[in-house]
Protein backbone atom coordinates (compact mmCIF):
# COMPACT_ATOMS: atom_id res chain seq x y z
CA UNK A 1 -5.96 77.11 10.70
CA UNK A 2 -4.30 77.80 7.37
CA UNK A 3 -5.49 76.25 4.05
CA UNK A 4 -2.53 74.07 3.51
CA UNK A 5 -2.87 72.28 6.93
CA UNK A 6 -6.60 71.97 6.55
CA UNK A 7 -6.03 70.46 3.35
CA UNK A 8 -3.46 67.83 4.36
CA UNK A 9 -5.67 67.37 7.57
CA UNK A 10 -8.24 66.17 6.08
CA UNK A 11 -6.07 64.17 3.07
CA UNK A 12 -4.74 62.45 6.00
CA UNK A 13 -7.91 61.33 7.37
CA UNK A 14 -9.59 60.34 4.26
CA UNK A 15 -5.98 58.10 3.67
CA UNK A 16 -5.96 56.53 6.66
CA UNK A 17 -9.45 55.75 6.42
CA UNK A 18 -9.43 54.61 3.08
CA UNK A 19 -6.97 52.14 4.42
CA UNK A 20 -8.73 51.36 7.80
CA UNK A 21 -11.79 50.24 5.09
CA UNK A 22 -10.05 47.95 2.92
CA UNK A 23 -8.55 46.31 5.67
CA UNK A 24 -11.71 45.80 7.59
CA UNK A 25 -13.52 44.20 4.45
CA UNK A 26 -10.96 41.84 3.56
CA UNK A 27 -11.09 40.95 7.54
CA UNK A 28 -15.03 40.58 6.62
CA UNK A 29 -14.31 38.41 3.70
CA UNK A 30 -11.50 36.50 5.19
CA UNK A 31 -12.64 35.53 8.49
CA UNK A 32 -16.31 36.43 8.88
CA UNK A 33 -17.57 34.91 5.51
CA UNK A 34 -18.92 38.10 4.08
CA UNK A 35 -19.33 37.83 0.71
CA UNK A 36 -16.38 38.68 -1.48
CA UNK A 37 -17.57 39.85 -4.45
CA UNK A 38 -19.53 43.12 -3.38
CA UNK A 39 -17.34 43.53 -0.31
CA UNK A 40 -14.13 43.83 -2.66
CA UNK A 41 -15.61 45.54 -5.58
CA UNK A 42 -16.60 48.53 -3.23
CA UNK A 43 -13.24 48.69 -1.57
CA UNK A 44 -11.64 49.33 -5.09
CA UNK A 45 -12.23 53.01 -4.84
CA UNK A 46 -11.05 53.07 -1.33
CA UNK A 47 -8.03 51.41 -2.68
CA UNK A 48 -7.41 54.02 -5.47
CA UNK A 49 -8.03 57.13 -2.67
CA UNK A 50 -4.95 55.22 -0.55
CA UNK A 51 -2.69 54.65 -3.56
CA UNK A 52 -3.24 58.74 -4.75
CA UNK A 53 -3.17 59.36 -0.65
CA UNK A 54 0.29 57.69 -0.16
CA UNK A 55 1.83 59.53 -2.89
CA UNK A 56 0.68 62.65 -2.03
CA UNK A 57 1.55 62.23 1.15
CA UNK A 58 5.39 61.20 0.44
CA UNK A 59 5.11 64.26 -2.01
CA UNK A 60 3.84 66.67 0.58
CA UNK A 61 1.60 67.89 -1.89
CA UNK A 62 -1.98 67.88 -1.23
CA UNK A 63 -5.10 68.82 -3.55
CA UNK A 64 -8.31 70.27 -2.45
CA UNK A 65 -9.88 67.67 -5.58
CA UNK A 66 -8.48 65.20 -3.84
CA UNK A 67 -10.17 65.97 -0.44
CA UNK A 68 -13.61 66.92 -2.20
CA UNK A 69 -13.63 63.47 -4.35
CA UNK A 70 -12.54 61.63 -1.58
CA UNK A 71 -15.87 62.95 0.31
CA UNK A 72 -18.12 62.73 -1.91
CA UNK A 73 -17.39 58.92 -3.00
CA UNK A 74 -16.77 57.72 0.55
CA UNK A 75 -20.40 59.69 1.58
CA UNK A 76 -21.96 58.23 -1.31
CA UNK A 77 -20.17 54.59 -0.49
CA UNK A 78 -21.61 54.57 2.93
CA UNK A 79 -24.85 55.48 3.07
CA UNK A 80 -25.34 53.34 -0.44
CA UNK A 81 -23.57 50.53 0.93
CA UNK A 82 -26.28 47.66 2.41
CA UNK A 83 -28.24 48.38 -1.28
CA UNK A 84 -24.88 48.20 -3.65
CA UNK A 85 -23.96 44.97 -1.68
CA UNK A 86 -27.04 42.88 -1.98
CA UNK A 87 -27.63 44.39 -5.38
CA UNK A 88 -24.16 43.30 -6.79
CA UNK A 89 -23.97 39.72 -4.81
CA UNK A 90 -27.33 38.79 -6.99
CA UNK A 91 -25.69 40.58 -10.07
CA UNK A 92 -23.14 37.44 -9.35
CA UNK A 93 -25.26 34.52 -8.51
């Protein structure tokens, strides 16, 4: 596989799932009662990774920073997650 096509590969799936994210936790928030605070402060980087995602995508230009950030924060999201939440929903009460 060449570099290019790995590169937009895996752009692709971190987009995609980026979006697949936000849209489950505002489903969480919306219709589950999850609380809203923590759930929609951690989908705000998931929200910048689709924004730069879409453009690059309608650009056809893809960035191996891009792909690296966008595993590191979404590795370190998830396996923080259950901590940050609780943590920042009693920052807010």
């Amino acid at each position: 596989m060449q570099s290019r096509n790995l590169k937009a590969l895996i752009s692709k799936i971190i987009l995609f799932y980026s979006i697949f994210y936000v849209i489950m936790k505002l489903i969480a928030v919306i219709f589950q009662n999850a609380w809203p605070a923590p759930n929609l402060i951690l989908a705000i980087p998931y929200i910048i990774f689709a924004v730069i995602g879409w453009i690059m995508l309608k650009k056809e230009t893809f960035s191996w920073f891009y792909v690296i950030a966008g595993i590191l924060v979404i590795s370190l999201i998830r396996f923080y997650e259950t901590e940050w939440i609780v943590g920042i929903q009693q920052y807010f009460n």
